[in-house]
PDB file of N, CA and C in Angstrom:
ATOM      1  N   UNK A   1     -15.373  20.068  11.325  1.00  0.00           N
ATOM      2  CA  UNK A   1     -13.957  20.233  11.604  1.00  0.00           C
ATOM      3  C   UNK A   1     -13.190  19.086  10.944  1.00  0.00           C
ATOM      4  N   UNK A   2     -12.296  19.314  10.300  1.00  0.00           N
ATOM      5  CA  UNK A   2     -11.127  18.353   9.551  1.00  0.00           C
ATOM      6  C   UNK A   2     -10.580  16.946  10.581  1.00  0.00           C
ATOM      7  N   UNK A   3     -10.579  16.050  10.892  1.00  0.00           N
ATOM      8  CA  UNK A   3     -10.275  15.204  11.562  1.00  0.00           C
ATOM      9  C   UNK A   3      -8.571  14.324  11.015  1.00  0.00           C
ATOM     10  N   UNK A   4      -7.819  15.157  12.127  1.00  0.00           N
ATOM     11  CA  UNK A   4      -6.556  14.439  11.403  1.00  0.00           C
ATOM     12  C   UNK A   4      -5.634  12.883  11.841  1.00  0.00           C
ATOM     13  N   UNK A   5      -6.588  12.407  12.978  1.00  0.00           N
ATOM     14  CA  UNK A   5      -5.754  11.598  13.273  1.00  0.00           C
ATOM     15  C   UNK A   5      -5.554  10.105  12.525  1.00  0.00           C
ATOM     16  N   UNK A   6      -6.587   9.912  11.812  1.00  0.00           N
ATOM     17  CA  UNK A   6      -6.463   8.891  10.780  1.00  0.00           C
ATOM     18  C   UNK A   6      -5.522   9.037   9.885  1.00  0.00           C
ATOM     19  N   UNK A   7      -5.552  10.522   9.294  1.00  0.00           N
ATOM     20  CA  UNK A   7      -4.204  10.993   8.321  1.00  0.00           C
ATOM     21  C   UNK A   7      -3.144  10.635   8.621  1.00  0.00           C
ATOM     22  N   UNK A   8      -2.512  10.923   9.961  1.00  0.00           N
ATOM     23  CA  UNK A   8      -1.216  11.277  10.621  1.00  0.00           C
ATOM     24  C   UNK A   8      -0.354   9.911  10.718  1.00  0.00           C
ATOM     25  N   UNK A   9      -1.750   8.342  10.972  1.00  0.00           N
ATOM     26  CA  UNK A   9      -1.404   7.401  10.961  1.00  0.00           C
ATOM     27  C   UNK A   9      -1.172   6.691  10.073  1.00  0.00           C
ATOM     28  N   UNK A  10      -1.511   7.040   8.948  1.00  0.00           N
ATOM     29  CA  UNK A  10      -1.752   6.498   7.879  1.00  0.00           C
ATOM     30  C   UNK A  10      -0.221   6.275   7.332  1.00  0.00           C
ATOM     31  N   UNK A  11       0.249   7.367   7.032  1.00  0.00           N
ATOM     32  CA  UNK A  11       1.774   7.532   6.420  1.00  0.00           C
ATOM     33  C   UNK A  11       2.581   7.348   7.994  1.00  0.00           C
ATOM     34  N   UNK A  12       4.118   7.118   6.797  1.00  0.00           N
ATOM     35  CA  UNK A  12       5.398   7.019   7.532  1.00  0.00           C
ATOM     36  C   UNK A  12       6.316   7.648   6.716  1.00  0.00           C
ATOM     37  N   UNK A  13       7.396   7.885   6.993  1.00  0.00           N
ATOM     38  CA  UNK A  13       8.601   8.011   6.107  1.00  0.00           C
ATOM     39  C   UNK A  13       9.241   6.998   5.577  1.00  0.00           C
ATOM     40  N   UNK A  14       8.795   7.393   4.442  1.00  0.00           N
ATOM     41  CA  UNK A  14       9.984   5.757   3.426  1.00  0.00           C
ATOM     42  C   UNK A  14       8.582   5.401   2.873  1.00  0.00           C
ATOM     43  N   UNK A  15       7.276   5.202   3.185  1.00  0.00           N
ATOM     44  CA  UNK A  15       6.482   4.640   2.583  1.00  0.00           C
ATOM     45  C   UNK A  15       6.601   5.369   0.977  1.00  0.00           C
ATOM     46  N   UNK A  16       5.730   4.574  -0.011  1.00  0.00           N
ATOM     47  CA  UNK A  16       5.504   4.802  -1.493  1.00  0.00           C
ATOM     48  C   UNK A  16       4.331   5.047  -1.830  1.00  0.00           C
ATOM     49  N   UNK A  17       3.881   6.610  -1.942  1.00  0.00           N
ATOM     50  CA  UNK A  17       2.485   6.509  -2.155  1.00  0.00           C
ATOM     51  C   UNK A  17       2.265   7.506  -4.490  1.00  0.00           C
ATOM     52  N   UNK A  18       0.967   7.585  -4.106  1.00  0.00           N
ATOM     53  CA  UNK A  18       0.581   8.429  -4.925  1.00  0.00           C
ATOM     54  C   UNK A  18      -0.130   9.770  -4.743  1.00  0.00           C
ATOM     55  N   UNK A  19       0.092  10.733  -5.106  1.00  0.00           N
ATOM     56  CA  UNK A  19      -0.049  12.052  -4.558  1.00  0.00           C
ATOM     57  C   UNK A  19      -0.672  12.734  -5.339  1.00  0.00           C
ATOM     58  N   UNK A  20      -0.799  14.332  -5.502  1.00  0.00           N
ATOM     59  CA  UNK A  20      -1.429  15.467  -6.235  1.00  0.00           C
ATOM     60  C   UNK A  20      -0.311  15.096  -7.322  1.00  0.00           C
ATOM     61  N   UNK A  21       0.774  15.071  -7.332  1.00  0.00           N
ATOM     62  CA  UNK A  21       1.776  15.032  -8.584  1.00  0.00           C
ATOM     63  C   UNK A  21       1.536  13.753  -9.223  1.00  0.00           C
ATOM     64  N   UNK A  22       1.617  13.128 -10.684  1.00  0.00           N
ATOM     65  CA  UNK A  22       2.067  12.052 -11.185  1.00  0.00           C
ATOM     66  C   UNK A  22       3.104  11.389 -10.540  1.00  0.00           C
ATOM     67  N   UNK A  23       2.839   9.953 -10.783  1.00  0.00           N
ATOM     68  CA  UNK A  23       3.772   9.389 -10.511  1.00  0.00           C
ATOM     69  C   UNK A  23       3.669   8.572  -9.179  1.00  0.00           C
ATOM     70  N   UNK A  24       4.780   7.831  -8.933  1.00  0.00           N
ATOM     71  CA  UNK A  24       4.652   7.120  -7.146  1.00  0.00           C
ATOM     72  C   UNK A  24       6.061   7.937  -6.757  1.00  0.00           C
ATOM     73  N   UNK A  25       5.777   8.058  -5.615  1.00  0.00           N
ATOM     74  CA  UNK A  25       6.606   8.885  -4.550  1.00  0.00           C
ATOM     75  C   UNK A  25       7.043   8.382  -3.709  1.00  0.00           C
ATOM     76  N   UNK A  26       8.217   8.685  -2.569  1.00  0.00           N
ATOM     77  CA  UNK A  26       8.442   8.066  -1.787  1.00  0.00           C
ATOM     78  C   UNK A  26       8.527   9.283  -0.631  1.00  0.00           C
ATOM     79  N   UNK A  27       7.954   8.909   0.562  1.00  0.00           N
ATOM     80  CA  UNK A  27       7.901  10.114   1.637  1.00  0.00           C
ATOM     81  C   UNK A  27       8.928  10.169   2.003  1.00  0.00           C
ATOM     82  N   UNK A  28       9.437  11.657   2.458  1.00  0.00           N
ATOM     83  CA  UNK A  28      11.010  12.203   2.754  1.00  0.00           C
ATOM     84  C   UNK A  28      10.584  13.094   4.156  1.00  0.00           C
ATOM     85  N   UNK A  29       8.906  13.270   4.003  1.00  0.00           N
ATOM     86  CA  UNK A  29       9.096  14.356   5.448  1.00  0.00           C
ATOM     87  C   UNK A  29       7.534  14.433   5.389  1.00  0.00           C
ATOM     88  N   UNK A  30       7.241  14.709   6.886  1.00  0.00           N
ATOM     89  CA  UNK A  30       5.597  14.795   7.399  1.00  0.00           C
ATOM     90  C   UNK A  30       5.713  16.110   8.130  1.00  0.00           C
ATOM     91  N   UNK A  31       5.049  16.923   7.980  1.00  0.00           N
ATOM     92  CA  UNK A  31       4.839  18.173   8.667  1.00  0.00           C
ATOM     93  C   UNK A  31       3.269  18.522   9.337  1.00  0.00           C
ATOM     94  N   UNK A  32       3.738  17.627  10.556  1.00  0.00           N
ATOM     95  CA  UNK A  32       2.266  18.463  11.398  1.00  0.00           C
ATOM     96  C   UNK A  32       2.281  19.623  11.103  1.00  0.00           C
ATOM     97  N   UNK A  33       0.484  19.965  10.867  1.00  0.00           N
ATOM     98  CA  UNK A  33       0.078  21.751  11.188  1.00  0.00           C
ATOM     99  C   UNK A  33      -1.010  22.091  11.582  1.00  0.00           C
ATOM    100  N   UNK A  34      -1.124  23.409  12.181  1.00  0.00           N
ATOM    101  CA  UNK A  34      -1.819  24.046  13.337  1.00  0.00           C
ATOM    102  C   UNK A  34      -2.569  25.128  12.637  1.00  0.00           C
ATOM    103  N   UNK A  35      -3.512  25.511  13.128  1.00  0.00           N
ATOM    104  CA  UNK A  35      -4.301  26.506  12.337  1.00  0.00           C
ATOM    105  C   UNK A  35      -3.707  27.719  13.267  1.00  0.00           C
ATOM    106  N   UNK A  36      -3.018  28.166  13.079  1.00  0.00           N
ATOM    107  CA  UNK A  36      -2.669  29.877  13.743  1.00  0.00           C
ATOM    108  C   UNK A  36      -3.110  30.922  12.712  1.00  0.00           C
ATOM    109  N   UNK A  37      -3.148  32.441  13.700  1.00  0.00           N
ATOM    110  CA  UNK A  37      -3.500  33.166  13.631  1.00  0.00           C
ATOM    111  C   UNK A  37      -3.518  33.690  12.065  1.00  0.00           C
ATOM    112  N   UNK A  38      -4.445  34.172  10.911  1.00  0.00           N
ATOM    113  CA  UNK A  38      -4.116  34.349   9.866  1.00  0.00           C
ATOM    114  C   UNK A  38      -4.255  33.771   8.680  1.00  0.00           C
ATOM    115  N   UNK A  39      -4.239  32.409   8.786  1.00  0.00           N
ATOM    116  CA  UNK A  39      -4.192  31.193   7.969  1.00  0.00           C
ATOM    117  C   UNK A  39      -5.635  31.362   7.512  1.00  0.00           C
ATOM    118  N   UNK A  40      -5.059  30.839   6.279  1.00  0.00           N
ATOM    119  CA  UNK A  40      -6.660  31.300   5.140  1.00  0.00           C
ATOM    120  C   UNK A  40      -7.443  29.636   4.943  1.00  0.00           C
ATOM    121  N   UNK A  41      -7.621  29.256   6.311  1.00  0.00           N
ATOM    122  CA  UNK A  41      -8.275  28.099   6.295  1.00  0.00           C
ATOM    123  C   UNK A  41      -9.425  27.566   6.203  1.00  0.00           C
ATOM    124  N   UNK A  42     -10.587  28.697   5.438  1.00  0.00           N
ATOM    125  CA  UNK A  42     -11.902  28.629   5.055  1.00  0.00           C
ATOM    126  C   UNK A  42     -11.498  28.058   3.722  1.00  0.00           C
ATOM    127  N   UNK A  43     -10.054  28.179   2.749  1.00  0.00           N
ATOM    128  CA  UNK A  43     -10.177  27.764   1.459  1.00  0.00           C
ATOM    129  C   UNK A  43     -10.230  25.682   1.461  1.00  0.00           C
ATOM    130  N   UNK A  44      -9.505  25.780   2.986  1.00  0.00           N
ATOM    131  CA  UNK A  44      -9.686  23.940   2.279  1.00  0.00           C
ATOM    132  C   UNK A  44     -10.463  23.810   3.527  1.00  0.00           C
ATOM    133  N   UNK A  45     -11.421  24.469   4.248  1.00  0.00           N
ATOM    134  CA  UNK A  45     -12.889  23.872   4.981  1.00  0.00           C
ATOM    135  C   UNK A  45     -11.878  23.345   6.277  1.00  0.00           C
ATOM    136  N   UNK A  46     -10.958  24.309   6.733  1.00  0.00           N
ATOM    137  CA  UNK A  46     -10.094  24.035   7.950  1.00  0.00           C
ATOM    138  C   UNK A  46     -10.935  24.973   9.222  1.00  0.00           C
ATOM    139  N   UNK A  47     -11.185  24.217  10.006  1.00  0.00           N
ATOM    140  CA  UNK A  47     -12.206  24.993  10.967  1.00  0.00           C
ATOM    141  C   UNK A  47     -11.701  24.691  12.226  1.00  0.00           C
ATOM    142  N   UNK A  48     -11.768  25.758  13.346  1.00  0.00           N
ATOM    143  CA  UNK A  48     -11.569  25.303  14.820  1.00  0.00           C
ATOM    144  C   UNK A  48     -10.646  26.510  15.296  1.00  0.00           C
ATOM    145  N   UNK A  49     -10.344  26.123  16.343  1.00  0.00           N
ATOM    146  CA  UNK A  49      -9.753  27.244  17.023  1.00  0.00           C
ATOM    147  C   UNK A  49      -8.026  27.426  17.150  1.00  0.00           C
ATOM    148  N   UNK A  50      -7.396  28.244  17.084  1.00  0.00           N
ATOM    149  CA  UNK A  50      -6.048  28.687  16.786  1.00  0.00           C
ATOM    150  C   UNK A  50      -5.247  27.408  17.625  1.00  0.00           C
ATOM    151  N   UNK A  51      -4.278  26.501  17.035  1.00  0.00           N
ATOM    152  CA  UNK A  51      -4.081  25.583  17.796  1.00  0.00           C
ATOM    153  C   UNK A  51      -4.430  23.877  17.315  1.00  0.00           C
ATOM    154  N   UNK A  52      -6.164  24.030  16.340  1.00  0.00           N
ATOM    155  CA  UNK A  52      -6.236  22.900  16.213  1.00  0.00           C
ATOM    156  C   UNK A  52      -5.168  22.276  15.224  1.00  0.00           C
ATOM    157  N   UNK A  53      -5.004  21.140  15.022  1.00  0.00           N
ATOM    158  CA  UNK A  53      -4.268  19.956  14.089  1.00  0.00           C
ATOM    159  C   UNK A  53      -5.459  20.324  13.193  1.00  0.00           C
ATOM    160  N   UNK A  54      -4.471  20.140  11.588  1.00  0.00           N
ATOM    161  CA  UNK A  54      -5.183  19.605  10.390  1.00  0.00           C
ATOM    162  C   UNK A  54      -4.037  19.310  10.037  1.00  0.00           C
ATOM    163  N   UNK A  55      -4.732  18.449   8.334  1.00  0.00           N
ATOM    164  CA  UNK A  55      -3.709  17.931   7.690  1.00  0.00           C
ATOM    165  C   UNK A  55      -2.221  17.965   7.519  1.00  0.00           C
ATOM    166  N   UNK A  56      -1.443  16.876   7.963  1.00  0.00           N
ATOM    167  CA  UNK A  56      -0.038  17.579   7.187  1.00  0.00           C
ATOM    168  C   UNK A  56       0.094  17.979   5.919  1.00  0.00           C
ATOM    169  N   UNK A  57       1.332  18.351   5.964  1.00  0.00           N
ATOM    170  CA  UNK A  57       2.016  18.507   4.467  1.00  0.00           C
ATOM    171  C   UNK A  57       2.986  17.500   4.044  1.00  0.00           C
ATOM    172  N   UNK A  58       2.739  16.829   2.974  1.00  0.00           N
ATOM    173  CA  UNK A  58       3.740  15.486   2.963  1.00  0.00           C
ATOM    174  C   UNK A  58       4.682  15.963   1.721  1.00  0.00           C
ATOM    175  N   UNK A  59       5.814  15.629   2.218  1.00  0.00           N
ATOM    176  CA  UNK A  59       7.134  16.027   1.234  1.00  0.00           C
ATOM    177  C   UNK A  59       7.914  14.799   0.496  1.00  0.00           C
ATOM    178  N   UNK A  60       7.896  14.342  -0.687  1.00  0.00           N
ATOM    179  CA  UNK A  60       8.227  13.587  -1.312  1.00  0.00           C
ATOM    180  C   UNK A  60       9.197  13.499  -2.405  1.00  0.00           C
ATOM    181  N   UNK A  61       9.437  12.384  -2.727  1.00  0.00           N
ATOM    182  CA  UNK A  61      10.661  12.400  -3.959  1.00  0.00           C
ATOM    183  C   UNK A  61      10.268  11.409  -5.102  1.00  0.00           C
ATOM    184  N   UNK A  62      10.587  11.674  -6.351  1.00  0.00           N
ATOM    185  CA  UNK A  62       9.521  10.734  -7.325  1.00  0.00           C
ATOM    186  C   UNK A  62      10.293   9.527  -7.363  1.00  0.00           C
ATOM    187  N   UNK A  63      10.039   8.405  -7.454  1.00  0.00           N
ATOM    188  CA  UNK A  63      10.570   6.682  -7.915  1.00  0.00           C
ATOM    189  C   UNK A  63      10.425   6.602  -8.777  1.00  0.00           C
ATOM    190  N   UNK A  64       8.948   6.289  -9.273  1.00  0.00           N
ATOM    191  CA  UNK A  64       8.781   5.929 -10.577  1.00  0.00           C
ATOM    192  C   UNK A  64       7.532   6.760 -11.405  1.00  0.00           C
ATOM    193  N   UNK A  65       7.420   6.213 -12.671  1.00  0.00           N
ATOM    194  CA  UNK A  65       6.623   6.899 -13.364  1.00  0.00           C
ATOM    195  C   UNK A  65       5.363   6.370 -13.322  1.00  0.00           C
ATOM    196  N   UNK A  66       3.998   7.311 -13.853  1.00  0.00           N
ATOM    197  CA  UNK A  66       3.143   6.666 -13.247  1.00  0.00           C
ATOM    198  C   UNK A  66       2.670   5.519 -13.692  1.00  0.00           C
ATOM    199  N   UNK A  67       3.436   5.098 -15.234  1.00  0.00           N
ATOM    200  CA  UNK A  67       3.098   3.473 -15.426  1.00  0.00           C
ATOM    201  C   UNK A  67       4.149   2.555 -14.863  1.00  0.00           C
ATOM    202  N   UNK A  68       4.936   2.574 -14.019  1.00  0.00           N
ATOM    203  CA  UNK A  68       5.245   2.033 -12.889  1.00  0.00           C
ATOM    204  C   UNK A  68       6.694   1.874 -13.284  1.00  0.00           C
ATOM    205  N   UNK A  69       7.501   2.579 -14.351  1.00  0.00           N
ATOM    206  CA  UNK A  69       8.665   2.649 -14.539  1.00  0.00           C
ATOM    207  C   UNK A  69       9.398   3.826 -13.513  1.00  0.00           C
ATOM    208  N   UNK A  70      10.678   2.786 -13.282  1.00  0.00           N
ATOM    209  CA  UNK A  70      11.514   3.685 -12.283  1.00  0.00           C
ATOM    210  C   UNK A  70      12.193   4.432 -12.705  1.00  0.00           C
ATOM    211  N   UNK A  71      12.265   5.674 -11.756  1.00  0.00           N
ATOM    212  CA  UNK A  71      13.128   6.700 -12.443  1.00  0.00           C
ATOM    213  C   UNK A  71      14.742   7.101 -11.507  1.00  0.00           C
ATOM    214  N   UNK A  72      15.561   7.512 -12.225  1.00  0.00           N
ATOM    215  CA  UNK A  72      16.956   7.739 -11.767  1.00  0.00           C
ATOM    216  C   UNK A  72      16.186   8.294  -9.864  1.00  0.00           C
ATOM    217  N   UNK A  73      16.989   7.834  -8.723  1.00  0.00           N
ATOM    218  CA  UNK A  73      16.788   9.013  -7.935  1.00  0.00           C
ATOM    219  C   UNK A  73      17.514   9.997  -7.662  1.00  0.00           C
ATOM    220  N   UNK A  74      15.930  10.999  -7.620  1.00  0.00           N
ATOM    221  CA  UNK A  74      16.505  12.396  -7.616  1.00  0.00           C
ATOM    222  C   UNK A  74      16.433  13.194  -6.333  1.00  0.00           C
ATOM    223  N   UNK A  75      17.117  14.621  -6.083  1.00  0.00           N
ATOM    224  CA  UNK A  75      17.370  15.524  -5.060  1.00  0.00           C
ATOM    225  C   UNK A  75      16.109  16.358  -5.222  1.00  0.00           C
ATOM    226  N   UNK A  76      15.100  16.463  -6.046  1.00  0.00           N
ATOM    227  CA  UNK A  76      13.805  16.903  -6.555  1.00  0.00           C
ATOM    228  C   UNK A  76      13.046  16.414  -5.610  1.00  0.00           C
ATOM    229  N   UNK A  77      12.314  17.267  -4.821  1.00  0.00           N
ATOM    230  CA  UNK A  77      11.246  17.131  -4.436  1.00  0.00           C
ATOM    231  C   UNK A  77       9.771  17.407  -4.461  1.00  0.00           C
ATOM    232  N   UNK A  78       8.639  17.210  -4.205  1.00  0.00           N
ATOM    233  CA  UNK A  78       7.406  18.174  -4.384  1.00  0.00           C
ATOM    234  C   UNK A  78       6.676  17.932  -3.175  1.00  0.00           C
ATOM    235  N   UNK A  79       5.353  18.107  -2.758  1.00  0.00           N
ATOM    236  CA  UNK A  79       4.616  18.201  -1.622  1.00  0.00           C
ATOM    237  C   UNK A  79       3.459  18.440  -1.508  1.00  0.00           C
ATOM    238  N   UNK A  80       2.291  18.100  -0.805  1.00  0.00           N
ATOM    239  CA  UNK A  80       0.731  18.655  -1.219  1.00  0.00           C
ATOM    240  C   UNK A  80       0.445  17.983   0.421  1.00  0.00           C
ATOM    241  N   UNK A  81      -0.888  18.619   0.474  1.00  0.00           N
ATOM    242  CA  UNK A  81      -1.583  18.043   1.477  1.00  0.00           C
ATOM    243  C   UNK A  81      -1.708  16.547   1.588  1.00  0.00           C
ATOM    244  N   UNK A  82      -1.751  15.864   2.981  1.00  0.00           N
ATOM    245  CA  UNK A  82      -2.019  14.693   3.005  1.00  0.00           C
ATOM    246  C   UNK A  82      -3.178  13.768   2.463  1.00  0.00           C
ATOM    247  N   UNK A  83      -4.245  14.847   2.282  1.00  0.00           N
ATOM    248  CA  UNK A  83      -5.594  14.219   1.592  1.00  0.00           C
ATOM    249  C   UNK A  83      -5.926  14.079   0.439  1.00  0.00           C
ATOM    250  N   UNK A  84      -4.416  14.590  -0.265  1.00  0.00           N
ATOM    251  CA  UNK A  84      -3.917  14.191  -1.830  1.00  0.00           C
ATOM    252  C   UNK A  84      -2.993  12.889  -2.153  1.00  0.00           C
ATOM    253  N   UNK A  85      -3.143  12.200  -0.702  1.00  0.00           N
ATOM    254  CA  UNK A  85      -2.209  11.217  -0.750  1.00  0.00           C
ATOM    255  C   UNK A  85      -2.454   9.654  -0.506  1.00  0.00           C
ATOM    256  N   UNK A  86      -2.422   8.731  -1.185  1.00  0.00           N
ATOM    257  CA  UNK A  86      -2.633   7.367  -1.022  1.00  0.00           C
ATOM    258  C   UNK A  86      -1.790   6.186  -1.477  1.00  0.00           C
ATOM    259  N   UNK A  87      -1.300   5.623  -0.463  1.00  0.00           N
ATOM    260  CA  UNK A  87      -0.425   4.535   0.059  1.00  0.00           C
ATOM    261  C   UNK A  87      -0.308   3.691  -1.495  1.00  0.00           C
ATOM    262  N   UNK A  88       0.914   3.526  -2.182  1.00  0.00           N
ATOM    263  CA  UNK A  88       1.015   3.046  -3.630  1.00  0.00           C
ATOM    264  C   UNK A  88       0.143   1.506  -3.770  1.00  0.00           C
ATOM    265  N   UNK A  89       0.055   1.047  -2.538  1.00  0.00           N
ATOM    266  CA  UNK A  89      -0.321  -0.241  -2.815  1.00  0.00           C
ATOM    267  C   UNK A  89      -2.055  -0.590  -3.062  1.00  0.00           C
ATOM    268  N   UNK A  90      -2.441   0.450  -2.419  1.00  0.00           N
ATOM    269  CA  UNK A  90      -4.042   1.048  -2.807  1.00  0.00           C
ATOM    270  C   UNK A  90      -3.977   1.416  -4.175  1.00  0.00           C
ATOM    271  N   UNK A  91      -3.673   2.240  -4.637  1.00  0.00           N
ATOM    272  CA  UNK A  91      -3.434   2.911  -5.878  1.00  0.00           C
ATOM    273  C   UNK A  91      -3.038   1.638  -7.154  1.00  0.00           C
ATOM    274  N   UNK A  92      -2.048   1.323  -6.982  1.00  0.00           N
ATOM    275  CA  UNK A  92      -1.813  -0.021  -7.685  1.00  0.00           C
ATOM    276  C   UNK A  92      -2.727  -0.716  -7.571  1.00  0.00           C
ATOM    277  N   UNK A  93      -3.674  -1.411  -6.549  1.00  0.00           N
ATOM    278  CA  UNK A  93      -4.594  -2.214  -6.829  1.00  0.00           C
ATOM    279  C   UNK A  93      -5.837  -1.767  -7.217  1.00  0.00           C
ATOM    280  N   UNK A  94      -5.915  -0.550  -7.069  1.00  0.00           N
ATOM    281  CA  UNK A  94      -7.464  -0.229  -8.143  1.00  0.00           C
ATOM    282  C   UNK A  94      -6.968   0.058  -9.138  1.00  0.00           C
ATOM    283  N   UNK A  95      -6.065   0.207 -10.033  1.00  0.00           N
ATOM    284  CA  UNK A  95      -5.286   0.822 -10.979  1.00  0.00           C
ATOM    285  C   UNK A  95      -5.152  -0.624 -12.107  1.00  0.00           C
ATOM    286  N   UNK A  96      -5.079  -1.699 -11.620  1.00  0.00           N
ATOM    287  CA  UNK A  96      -5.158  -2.987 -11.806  1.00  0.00           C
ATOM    288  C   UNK A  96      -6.609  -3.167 -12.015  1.00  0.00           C
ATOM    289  N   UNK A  97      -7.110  -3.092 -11.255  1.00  0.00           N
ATOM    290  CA  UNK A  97      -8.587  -3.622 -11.249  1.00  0.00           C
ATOM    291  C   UNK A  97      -9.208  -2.570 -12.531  1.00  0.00           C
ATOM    292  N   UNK A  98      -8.611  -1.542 -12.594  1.00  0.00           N
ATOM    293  CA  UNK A  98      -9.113  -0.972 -13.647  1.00  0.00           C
ATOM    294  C   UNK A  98      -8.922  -1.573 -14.848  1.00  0.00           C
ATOM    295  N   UNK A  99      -7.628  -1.791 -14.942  1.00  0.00           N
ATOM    296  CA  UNK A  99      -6.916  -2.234 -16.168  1.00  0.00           C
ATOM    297  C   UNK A  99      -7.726  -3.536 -16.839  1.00  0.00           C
ATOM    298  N   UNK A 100      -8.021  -4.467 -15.662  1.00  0.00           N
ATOM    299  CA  UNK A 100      -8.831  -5.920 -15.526  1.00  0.00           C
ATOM    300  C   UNK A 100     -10.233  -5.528 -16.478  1.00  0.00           C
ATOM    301  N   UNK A 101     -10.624  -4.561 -15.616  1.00  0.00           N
ATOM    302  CA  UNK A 101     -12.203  -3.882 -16.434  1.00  0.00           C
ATOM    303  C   UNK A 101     -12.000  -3.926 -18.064  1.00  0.00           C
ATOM    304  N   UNK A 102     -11.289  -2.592 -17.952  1.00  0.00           N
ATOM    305  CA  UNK A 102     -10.741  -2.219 -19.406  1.00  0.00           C
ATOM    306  C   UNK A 102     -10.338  -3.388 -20.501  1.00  0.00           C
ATOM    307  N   UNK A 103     -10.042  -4.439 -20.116  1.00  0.00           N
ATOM    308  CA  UNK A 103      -9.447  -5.439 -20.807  1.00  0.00           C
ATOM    309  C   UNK A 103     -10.568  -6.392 -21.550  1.00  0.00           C
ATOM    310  N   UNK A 104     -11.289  -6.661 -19.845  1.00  0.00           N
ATOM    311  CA  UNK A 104     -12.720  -7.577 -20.095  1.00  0.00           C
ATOM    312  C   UNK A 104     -13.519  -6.854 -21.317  1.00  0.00           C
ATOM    313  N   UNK A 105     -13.572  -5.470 -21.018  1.00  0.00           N
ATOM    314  CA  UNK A 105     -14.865  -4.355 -22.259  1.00  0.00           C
ATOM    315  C   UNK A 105     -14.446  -4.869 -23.461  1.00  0.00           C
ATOM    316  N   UNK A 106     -12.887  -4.490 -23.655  1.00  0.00           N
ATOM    317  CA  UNK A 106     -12.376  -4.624 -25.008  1.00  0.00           C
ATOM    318  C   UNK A 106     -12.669  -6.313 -25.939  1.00  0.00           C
ATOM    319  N   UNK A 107     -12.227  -7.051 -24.430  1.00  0.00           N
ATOM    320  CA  UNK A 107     -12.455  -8.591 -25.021  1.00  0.00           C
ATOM    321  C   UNK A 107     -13.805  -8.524 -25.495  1.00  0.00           C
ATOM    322  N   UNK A 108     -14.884  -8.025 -24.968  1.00  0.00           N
ATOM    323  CA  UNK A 108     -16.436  -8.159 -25.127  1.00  0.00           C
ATOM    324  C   UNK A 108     -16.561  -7.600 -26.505  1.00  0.00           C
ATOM    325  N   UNK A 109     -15.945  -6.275 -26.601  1.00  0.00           N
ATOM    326  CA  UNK A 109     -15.877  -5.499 -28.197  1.00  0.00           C
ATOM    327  C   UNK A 109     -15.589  -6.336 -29.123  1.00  0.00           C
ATOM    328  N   UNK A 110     -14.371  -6.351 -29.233  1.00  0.00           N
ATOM    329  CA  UNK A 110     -13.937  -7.859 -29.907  1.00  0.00           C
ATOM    330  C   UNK A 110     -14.775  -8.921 -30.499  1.00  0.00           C
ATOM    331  N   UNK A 111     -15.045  -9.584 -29.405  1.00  0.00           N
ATOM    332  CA  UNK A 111     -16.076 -10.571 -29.633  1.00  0.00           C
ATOM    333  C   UNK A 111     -17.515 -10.644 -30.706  1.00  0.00           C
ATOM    334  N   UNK A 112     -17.922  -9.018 -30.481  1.00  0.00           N
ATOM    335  CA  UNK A 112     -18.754  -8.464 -30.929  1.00  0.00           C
ATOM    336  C   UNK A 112     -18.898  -8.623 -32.763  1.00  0.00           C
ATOM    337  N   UNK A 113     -17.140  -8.394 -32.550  1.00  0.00           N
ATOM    338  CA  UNK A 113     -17.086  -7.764 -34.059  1.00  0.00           C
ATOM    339  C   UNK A 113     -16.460  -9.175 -35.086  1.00  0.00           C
ATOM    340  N   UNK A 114     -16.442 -10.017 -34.484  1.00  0.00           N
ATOM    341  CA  UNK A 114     -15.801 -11.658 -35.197  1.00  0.00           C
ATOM    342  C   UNK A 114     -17.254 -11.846 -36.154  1.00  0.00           C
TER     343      UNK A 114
END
């Protein structure tokens, strides 16, 4: 069964995360949801009985781009499940640490070729 209460806590409104869309986002809206009657919830492994909590739906607005340039704000929104979603400051720091990697390889290449 999907366990949502770590999700639910995780976000706020106003926070800046990174999502299913490019880019960093800023949350505009959290939508608890319920598995009722109908819901085709074998496609994302949503299990339990009519009633249980799973994931929200998080509704957002873009800031910036995803190399960290800001963009005009807009009345545009988009939205995905919460388990497409992680807090910008996570994201930024492995995103960094990547960059760190990437940098060190190249210096090593480099080196290689003097």
């Amino acid at each position: 069964m999907t366990t949502i209460a770590p999700i639910i806590d995780k976000f706020a409104i106003g926070d800046i995360i990174t999502a299913y869309h490019k880019g960093f986002w800023q949350i505009i809206k959290i939508e608890r949801r319920f598995i009722k009657k109908g819901d085709p919830g074998y496609m994302y492994r949503i299990v339990g009985p009519i009633g249980t909590e799973y994931n929200p739906l998080i509704t957002y607005r873009l800031i910036a781009k995803n190399d960290g340039t800001l963009v005009p704000l807009s009345t545009k929104t988009a939205s995905c499940d919460a388990m497409f979603c992680k807090l910008a400051k996570e994201s930024i720091t492995e995103r960094i640490s990547e960059i760190e990697q990437e940098r060190t390889n190249l210096l090593s290449l480099l080196n290689t070729l003097k």
